[in-house]
N, C-alpha and C. Protein backbone atom coordinates (compact mmCIF):
# COMPACT_ATOMS: atom_id res chain seq x y z
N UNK A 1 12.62 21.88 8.57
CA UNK A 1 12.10 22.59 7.42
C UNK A 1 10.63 22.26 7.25
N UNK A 2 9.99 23.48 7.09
CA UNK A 2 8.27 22.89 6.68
C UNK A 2 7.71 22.51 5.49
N UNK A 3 6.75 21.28 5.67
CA UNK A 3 6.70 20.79 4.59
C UNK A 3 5.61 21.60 3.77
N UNK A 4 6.24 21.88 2.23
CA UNK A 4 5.13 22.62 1.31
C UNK A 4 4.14 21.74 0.58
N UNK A 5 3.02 22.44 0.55
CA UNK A 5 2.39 21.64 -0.30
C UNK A 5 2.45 22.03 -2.23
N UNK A 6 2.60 20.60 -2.67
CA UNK A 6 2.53 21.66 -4.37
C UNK A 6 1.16 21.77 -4.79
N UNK A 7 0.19 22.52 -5.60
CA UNK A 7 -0.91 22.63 -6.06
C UNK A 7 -0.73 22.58 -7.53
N UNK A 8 -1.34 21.28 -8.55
CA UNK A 8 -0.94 21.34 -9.48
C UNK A 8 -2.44 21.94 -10.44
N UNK A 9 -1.82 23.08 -11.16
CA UNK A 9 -2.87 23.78 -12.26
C UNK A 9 -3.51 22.39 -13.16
N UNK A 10 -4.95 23.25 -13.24
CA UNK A 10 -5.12 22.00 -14.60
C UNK A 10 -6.53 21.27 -14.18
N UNK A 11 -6.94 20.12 -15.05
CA UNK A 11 -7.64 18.85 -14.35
C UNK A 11 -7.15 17.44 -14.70
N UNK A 12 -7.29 16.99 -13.66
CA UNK A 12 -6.75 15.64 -12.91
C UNK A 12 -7.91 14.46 -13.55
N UNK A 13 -7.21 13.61 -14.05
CA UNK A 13 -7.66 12.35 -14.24
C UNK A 13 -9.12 11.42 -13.37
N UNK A 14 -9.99 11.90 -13.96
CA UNK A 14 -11.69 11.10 -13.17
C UNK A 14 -11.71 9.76 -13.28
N UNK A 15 -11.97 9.08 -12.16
CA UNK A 15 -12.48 7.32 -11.87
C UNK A 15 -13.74 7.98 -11.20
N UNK A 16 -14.66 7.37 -11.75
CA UNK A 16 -15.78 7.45 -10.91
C UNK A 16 -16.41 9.09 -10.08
N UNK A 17 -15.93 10.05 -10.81
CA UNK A 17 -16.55 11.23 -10.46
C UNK A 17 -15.09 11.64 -9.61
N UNK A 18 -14.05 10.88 -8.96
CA UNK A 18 -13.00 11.48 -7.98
C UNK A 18 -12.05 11.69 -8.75
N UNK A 19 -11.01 12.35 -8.52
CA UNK A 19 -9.50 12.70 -8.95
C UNK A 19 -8.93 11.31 -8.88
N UNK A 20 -8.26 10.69 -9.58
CA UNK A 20 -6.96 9.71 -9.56
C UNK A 20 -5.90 10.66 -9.97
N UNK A 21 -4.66 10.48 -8.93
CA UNK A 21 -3.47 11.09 -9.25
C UNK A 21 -2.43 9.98 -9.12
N UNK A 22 -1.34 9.93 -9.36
CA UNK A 22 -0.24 9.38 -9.06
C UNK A 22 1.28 10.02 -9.33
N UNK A 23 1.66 10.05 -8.42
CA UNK A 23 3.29 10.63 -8.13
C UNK A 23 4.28 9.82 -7.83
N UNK A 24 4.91 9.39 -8.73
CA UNK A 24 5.72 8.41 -8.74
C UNK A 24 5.23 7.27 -7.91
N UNK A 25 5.60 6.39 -6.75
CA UNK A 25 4.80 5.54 -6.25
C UNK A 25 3.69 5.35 -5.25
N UNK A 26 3.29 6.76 -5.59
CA UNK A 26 2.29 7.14 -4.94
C UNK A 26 0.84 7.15 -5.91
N UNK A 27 -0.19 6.87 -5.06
CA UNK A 27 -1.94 7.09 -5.94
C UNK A 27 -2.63 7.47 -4.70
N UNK A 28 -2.97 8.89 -5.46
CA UNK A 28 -4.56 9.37 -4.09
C UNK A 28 -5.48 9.12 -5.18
N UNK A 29 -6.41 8.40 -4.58
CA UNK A 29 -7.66 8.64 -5.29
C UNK A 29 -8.91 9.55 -4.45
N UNK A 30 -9.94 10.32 -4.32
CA UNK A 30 -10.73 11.03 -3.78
C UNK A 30 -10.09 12.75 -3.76
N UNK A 31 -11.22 13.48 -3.42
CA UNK A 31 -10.97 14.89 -3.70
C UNK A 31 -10.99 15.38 -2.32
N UNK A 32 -9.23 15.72 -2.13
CA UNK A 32 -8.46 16.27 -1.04
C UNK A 32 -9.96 17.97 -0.59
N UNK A 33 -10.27 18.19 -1.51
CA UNK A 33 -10.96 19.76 -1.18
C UNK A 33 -12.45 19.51 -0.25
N UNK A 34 -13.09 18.31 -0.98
CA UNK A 34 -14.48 18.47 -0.25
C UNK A 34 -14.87 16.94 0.63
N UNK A 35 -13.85 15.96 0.07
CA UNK A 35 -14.28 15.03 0.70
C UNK A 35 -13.68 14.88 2.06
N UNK A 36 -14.25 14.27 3.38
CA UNK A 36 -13.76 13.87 4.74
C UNK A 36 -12.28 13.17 4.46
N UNK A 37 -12.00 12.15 3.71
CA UNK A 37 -10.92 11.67 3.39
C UNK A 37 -10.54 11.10 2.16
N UNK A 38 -9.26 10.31 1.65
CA UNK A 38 -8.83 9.92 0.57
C UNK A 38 -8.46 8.30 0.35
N UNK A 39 -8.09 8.12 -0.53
CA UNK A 39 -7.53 6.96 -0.51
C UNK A 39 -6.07 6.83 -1.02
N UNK A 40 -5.12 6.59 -0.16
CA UNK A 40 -3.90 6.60 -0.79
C UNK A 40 -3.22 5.20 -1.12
N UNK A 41 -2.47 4.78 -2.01
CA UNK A 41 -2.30 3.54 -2.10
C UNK A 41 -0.55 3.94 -2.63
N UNK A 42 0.32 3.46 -2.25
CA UNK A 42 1.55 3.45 -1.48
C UNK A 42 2.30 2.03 -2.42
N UNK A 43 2.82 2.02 -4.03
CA UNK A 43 3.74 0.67 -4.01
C UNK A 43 4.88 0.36 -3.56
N UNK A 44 4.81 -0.69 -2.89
CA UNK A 44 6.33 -0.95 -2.23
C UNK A 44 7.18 -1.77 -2.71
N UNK A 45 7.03 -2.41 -3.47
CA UNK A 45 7.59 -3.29 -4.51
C UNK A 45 7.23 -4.24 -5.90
N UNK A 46 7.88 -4.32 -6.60
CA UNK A 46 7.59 -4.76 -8.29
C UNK A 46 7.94 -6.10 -8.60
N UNK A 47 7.16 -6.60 -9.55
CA UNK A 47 7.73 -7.85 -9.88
C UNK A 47 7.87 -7.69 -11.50
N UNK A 48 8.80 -8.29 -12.06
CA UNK A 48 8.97 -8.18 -13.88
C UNK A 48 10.19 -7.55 -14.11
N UNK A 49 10.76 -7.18 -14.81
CA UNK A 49 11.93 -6.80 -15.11
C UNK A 49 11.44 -5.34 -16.57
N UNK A 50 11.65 -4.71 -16.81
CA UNK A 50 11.60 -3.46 -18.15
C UNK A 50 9.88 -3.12 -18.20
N UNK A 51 9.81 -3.28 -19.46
CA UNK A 51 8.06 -2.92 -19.62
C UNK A 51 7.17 -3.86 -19.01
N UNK A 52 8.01 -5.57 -18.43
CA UNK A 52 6.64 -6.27 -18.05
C UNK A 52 6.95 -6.00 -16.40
N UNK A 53 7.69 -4.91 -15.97
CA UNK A 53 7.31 -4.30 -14.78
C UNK A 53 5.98 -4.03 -13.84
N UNK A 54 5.57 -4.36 -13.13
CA UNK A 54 4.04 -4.60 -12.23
C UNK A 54 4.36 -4.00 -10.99
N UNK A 55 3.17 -3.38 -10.37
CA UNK A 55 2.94 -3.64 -9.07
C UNK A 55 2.88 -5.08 -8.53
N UNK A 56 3.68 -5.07 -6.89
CA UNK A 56 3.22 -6.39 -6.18
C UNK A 56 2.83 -5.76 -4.98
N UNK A 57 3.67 -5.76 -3.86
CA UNK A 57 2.96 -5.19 -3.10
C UNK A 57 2.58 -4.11 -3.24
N UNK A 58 1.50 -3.65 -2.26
CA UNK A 58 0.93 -2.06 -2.34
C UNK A 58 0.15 -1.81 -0.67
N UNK A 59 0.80 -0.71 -0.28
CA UNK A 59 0.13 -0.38 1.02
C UNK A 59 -0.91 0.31 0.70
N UNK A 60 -2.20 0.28 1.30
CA UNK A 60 -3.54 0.64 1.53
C UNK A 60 -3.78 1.55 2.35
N UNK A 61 -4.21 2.88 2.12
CA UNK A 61 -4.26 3.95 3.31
C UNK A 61 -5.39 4.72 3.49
N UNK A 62 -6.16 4.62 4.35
CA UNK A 62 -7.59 5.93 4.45
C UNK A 62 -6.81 6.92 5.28
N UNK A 63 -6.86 8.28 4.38
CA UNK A 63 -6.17 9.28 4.90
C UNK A 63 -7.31 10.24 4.88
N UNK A 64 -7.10 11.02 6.46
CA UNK A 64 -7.89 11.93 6.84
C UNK A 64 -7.53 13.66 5.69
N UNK A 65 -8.67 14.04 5.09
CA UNK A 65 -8.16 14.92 3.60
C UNK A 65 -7.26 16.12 4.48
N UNK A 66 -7.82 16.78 5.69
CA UNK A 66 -7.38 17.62 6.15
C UNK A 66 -5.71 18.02 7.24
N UNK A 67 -5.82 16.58 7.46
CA UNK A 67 -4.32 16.26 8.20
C UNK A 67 -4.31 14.64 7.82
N UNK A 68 -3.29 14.65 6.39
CA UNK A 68 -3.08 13.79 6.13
C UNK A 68 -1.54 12.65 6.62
N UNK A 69 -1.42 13.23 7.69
CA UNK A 69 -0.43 12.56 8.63
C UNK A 69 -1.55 11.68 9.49
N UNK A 70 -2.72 11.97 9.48
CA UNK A 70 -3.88 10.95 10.27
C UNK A 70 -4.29 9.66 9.47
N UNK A 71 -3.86 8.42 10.09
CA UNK A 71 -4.31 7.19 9.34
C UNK A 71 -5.25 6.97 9.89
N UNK A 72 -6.82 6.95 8.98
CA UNK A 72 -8.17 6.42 9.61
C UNK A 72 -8.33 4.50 9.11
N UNK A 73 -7.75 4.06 8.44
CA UNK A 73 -7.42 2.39 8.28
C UNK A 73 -6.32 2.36 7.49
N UNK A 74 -5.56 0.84 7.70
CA UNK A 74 -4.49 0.65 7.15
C UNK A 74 -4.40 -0.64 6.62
N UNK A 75 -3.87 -1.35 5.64
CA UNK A 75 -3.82 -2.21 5.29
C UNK A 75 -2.60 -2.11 4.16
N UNK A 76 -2.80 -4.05 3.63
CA UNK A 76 -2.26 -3.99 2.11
C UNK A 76 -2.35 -5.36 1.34
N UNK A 77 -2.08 -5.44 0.35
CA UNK A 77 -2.42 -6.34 -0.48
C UNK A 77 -1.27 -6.35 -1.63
N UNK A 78 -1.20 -7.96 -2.36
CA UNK A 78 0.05 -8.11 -3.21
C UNK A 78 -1.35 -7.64 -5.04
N UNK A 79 -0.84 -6.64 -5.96
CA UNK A 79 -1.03 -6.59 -6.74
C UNK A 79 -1.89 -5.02 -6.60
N UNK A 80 -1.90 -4.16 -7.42
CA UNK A 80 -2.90 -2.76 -7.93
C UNK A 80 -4.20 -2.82 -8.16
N UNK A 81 -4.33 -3.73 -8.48
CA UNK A 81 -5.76 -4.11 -8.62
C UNK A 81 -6.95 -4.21 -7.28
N UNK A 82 -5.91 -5.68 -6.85
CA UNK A 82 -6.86 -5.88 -5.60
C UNK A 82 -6.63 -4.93 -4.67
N UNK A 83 -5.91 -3.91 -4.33
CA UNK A 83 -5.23 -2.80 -3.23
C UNK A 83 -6.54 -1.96 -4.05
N UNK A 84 -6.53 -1.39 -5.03
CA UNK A 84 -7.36 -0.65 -5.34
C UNK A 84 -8.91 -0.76 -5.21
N UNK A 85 -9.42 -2.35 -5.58
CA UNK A 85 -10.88 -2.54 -5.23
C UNK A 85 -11.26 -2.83 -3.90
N UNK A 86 -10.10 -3.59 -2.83
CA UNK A 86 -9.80 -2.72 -1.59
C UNK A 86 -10.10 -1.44 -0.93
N UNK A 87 -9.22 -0.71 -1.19
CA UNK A 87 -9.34 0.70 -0.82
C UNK A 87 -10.06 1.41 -1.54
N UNK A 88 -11.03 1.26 -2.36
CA UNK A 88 -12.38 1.20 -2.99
C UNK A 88 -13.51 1.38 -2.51
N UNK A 89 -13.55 0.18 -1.65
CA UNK A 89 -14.72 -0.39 -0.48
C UNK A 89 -14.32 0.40 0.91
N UNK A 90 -13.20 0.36 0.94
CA UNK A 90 -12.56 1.63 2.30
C UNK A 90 -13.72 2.70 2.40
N UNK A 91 -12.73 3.59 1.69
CA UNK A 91 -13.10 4.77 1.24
C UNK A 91 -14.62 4.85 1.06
N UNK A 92 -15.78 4.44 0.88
CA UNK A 92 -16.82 4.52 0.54
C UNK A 92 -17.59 4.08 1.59
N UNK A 93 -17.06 3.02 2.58
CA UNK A 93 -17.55 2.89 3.73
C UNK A 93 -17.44 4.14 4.62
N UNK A 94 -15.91 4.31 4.42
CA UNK A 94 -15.75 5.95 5.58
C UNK A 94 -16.39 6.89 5.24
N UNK A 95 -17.12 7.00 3.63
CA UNK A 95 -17.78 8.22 3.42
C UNK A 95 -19.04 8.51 3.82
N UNK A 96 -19.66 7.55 3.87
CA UNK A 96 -21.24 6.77 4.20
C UNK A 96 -20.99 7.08 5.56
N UNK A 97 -19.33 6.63 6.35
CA UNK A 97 -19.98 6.91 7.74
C UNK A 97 -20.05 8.24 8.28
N UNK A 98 -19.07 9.25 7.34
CA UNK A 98 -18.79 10.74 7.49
C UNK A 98 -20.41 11.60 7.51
N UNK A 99 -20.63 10.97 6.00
CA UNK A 99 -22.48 11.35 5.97
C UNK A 99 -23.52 11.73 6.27
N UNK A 100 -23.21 10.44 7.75
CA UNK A 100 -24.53 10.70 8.63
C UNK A 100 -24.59 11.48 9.72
């Protein structure tokens, strides 16, 4: 079966001039339309029990915007935070190198 894409109406949540989305345990951050790639960040498991529920681990992903089955770096880190200021510095390196 082929996979669809959904397109959601509307505007999307800004960090820093890019889209932040999140879908259940999923977060793209960067704009799938004009930028070379994204940043996807992937939780794989929680620590806390009810509301003091957390991210712990989190996979780290530079995804190519146009065929996002292409991993351009991979990583990961325990906590949202550091995965995010992580894949932060990713993403901004690959854009700088798209750039030139």
């Amino acid at each position: 079966m082929a996979e669809t894409r959904k397109k959601v109406e509307g505007e999307y949540l800004q960090y820093q001039g890019k889209p932040l989305v999140r879908e259940d345990n999923t977060i793209i951050y960067g704009d799938l339309n004009n930028d070379p790639c994204v940043l996807a960040l992937e939780i794989m498991s929680y620590v806390g029990e009810g509301d003091n529920k957390v991210p712990d681990k989190v996979l780290i992903q530079i995804l190519d915007a146009k065929d996002p089955n292409k991993i351009i770096k991979q990583g990961d880190k325990n906590g949202l935070h550091d995965a995010f200021t992580l894949g932060t510095t990713w993403l901004d390196l690959e854009l700088k190198k798209n750039a030139q």
